[in-house]
Protein backbone atom coordinates (compact mmCIF):
# COMPACT_ATOMS: atom_id res chain seq x y z
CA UNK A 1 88.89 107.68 71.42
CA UNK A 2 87.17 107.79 74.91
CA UNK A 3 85.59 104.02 73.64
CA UNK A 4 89.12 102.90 72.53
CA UNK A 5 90.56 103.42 76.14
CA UNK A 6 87.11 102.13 78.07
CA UNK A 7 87.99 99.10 75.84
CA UNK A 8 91.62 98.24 76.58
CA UNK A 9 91.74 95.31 78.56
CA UNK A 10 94.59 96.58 80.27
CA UNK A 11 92.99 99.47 81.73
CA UNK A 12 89.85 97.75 82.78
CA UNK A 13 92.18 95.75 84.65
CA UNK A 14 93.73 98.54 86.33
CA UNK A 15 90.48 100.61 87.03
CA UNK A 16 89.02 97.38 88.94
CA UNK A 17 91.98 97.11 90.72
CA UNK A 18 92.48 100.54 91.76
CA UNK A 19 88.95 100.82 92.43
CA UNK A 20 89.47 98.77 95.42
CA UNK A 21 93.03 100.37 96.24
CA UNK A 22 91.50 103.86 96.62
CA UNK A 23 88.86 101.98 98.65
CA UNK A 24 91.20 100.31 101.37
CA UNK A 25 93.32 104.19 101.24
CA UNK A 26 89.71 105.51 102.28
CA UNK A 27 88.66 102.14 104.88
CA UNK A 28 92.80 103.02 106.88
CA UNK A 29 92.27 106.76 106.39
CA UNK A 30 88.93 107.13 107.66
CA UNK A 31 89.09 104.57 110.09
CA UNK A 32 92.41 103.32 111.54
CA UNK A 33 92.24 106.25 114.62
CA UNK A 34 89.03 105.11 115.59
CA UNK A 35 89.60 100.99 115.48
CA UNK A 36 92.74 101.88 117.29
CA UNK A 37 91.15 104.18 120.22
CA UNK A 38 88.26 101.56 120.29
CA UNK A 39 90.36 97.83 119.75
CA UNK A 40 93.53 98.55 121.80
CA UNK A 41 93.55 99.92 125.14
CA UNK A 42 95.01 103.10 126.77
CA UNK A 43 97.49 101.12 129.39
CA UNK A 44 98.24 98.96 126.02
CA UNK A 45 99.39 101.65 123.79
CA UNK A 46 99.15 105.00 125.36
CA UNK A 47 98.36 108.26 123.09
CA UNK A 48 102.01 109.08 122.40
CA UNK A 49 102.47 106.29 121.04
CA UNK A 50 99.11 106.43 119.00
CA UNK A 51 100.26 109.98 117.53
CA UNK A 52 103.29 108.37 116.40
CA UNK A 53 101.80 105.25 115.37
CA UNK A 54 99.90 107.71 113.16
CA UNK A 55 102.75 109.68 112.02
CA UNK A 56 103.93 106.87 110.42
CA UNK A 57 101.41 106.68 108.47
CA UNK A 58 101.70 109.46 106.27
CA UNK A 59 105.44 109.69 106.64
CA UNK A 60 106.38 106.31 106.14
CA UNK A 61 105.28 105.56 102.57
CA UNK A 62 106.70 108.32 101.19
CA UNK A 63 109.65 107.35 102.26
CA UNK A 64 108.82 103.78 101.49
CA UNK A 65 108.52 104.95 97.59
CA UNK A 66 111.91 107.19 97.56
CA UNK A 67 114.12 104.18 98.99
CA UNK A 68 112.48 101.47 95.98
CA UNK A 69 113.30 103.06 93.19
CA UNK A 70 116.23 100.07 92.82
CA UNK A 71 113.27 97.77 93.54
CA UNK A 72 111.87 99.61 90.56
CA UNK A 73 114.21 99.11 88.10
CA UNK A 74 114.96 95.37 89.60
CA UNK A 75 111.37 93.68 89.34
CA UNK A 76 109.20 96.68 87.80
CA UNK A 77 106.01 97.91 89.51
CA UNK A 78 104.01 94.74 88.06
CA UNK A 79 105.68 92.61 90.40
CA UNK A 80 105.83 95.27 93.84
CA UNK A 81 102.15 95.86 93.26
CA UNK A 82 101.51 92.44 93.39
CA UNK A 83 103.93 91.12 95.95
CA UNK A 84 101.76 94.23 98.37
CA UNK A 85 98.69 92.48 97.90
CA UNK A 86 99.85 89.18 98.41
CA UNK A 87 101.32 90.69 101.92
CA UNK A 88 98.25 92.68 102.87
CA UNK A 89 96.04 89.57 102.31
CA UNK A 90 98.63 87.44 104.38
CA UNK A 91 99.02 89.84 107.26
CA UNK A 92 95.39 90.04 107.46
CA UNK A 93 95.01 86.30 107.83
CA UNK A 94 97.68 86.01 110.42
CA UNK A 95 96.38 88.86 112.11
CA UNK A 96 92.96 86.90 112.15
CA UNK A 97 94.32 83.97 113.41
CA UNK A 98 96.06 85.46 116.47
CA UNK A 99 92.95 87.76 117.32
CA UNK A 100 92.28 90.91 119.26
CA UNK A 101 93.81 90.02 122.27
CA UNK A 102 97.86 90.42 120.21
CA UNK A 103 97.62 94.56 120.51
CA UNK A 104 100.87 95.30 119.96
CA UNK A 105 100.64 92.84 116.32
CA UNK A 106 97.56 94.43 116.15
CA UNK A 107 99.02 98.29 116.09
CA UNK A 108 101.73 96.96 113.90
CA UNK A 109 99.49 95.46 111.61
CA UNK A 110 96.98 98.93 111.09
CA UNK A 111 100.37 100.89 110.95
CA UNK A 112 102.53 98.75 108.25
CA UNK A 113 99.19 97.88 106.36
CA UNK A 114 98.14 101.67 105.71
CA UNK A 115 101.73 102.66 104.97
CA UNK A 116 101.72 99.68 102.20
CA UNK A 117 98.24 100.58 100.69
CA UNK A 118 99.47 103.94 100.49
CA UNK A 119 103.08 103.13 99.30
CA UNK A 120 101.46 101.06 96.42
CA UNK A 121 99.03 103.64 95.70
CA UNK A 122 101.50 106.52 94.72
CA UNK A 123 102.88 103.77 91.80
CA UNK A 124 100.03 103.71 89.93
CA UNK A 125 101.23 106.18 87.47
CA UNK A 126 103.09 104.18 86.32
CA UNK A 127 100.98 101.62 84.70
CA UNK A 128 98.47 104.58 83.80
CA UNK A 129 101.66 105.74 81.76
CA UNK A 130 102.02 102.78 80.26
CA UNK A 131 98.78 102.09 79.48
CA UNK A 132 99.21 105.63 77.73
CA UNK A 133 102.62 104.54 75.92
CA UNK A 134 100.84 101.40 74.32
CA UNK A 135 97.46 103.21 73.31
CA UNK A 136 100.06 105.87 71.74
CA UNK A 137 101.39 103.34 69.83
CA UNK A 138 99.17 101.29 68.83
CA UNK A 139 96.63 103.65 67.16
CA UNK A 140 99.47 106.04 66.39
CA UNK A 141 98.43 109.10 67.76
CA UNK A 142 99.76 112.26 66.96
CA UNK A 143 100.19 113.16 70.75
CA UNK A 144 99.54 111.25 73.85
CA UNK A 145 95.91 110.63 75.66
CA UNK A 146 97.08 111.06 78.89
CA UNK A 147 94.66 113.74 80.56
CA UNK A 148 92.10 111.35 78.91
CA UNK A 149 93.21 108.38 80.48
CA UNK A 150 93.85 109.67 83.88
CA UNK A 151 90.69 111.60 83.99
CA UNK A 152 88.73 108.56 83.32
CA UNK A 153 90.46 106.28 85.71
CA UNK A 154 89.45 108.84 87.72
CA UNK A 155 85.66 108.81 86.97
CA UNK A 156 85.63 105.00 87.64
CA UNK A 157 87.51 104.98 91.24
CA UNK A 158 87.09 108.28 92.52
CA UNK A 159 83.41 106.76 94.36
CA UNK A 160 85.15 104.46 96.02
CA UNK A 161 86.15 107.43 98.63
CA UNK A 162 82.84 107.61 99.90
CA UNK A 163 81.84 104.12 99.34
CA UNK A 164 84.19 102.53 101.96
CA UNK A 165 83.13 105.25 104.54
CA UNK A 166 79.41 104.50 103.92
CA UNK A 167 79.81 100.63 104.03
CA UNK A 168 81.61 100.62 107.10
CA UNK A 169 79.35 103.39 108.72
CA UNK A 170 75.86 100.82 108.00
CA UNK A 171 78.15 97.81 109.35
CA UNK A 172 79.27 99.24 112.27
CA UNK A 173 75.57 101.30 113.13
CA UNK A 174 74.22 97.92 112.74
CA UNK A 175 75.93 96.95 116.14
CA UNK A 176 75.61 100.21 118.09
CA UNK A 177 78.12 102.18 116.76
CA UNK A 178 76.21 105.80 116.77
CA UNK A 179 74.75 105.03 120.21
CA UNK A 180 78.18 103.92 121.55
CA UNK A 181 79.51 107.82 120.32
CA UNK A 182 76.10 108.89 122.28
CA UNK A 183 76.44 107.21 125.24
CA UNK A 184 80.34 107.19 125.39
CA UNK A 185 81.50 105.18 128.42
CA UNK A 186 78.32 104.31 129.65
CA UNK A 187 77.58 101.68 126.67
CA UNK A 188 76.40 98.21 128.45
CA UNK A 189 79.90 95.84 128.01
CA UNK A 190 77.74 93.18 125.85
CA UNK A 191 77.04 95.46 123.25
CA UNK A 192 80.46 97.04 123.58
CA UNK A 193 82.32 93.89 123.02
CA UNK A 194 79.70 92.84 120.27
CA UNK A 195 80.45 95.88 118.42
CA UNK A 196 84.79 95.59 119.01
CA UNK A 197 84.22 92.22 117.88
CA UNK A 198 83.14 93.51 114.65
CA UNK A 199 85.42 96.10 114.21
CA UNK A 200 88.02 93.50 114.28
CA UNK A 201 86.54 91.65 111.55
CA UNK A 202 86.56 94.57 109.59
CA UNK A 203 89.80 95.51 110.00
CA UNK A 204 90.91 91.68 108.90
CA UNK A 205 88.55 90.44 106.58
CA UNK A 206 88.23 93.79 104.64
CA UNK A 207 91.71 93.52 103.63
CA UNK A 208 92.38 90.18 103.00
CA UNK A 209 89.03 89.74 100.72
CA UNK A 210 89.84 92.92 98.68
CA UNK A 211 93.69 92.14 98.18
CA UNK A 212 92.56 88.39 97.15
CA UNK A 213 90.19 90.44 94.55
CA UNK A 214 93.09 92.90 93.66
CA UNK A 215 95.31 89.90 92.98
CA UNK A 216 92.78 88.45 90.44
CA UNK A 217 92.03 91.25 88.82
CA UNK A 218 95.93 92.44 88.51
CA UNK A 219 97.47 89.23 87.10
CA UNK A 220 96.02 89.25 84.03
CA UNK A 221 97.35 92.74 83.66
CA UNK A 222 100.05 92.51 80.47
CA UNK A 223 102.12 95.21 80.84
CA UNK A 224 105.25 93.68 83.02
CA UNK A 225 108.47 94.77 81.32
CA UNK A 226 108.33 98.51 80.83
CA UNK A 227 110.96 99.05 83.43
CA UNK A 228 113.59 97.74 81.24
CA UNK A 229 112.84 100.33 78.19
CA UNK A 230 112.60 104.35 78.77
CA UNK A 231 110.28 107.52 78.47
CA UNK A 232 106.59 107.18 79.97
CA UNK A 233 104.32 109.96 79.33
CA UNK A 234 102.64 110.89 82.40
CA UNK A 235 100.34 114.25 82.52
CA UNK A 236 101.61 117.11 84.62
């Protein structure tokens, strides 16, 4: 059974491209505080605003989901899922192209592209149970695979959490990082400006490179009308 699910095309599809979603949740999670305390300065964007910058982070997508559920129904989650990468990878670009100096675009851009990532993230169930519905069907099962299915999407993504932290980590070290936390304020402004330089890259390039791969790798995905039929079965 366990061979019959590694097999389905459309779950391949969706473990690749949730691979790299749970990646990008880690890169905004683990990082976005410490590209914004670095990237935009104090008499920019002063710490209350920061703290709710942040807030909106976590609250935002949440609400986000709740308000979409006509979005839902309208289009399905095939198309949303998609449409988010196509936006992450085109904010990214025109955040890019303006540069480091635009910190206000630059706080809106951290902010709205973690509350997407995130937003998009807590659909996923619902291609998982479709992929579920289909499997069901097609090798008519007495009952449904689900804690199979989940659990294994599960095994395949769940490294990404402390892949993107580890990436980053060798990236940024590479250009002073762990001396900068050392020396704190007394870092040269050469190697300061070296390393912010980077950090901006990161926080552009990562994005748009990993939605272009989600796009690819979600397209081919085959499961795009299940919102207009009924009952998913999705493991409580």
């Amino acid at each position: 059974m366990t061979w019959q699910i590694l097999t389905n095309r459309d779950f391949q599809l969706f473990v690749l491209m949730n691979f790299f979603q749970v990646f990008m949740l880690a890169f905004f999670n683990n990082f976005t505080m410490i590209f914004t305390e670095q990237l935009i300065p104090p008499d920019v964007l002063p710490s209350l605003a920061k703290s709710i910058m942040y807030g909106a982070g976590f609250i935002l997508p949440q609400l986000l989901v709740l308000s979409s559920q006509r979005l839902l129904q309208d289009f399905g989650y095939y198309k949303i899922i998609l449409f988010t990468f196509y936006l992450e990878a085109g904010m990214a670009l025109v955040m890019l192209l303006l540069g480091a100096q635009h910190y206000y675009f630059l706080a809106f851009f951290l902010t709205i592209s973690t509350v997407i990532i995130q937003a998009a993230f807590s659909l996923f169930g619902l291609p998982l149970a479709d992929i579920i519905d289909i499997d069901l069907q097609k090798y008519k099962r007495s009952s449904p695979l689900s804690s199979m299915v989940f659990g294994t999407n599960a095994l395949f993504t769940k490294p990404a959490q402390s892949l993107a932290p580890m990436i980053v980590l060798t990236i940024l070290n590479q250009f002073g990082y762990e001396q900068l936390k050392e020396a704190g304020q007394k870092s040269s402004p050469s190697s300061l400006e070296s390393l912010h330089g980077v950090m901006f890259y990161l926080v552009c390039l990562f994005p748009m490179c990993i939605a272009a791969i989600q796009v690819l790798a979600w397209r081919p995905f085959s499961i795009r009308n299940s919102h207009t039929v009924d009952t998913k079965y999705i493991d409580s």
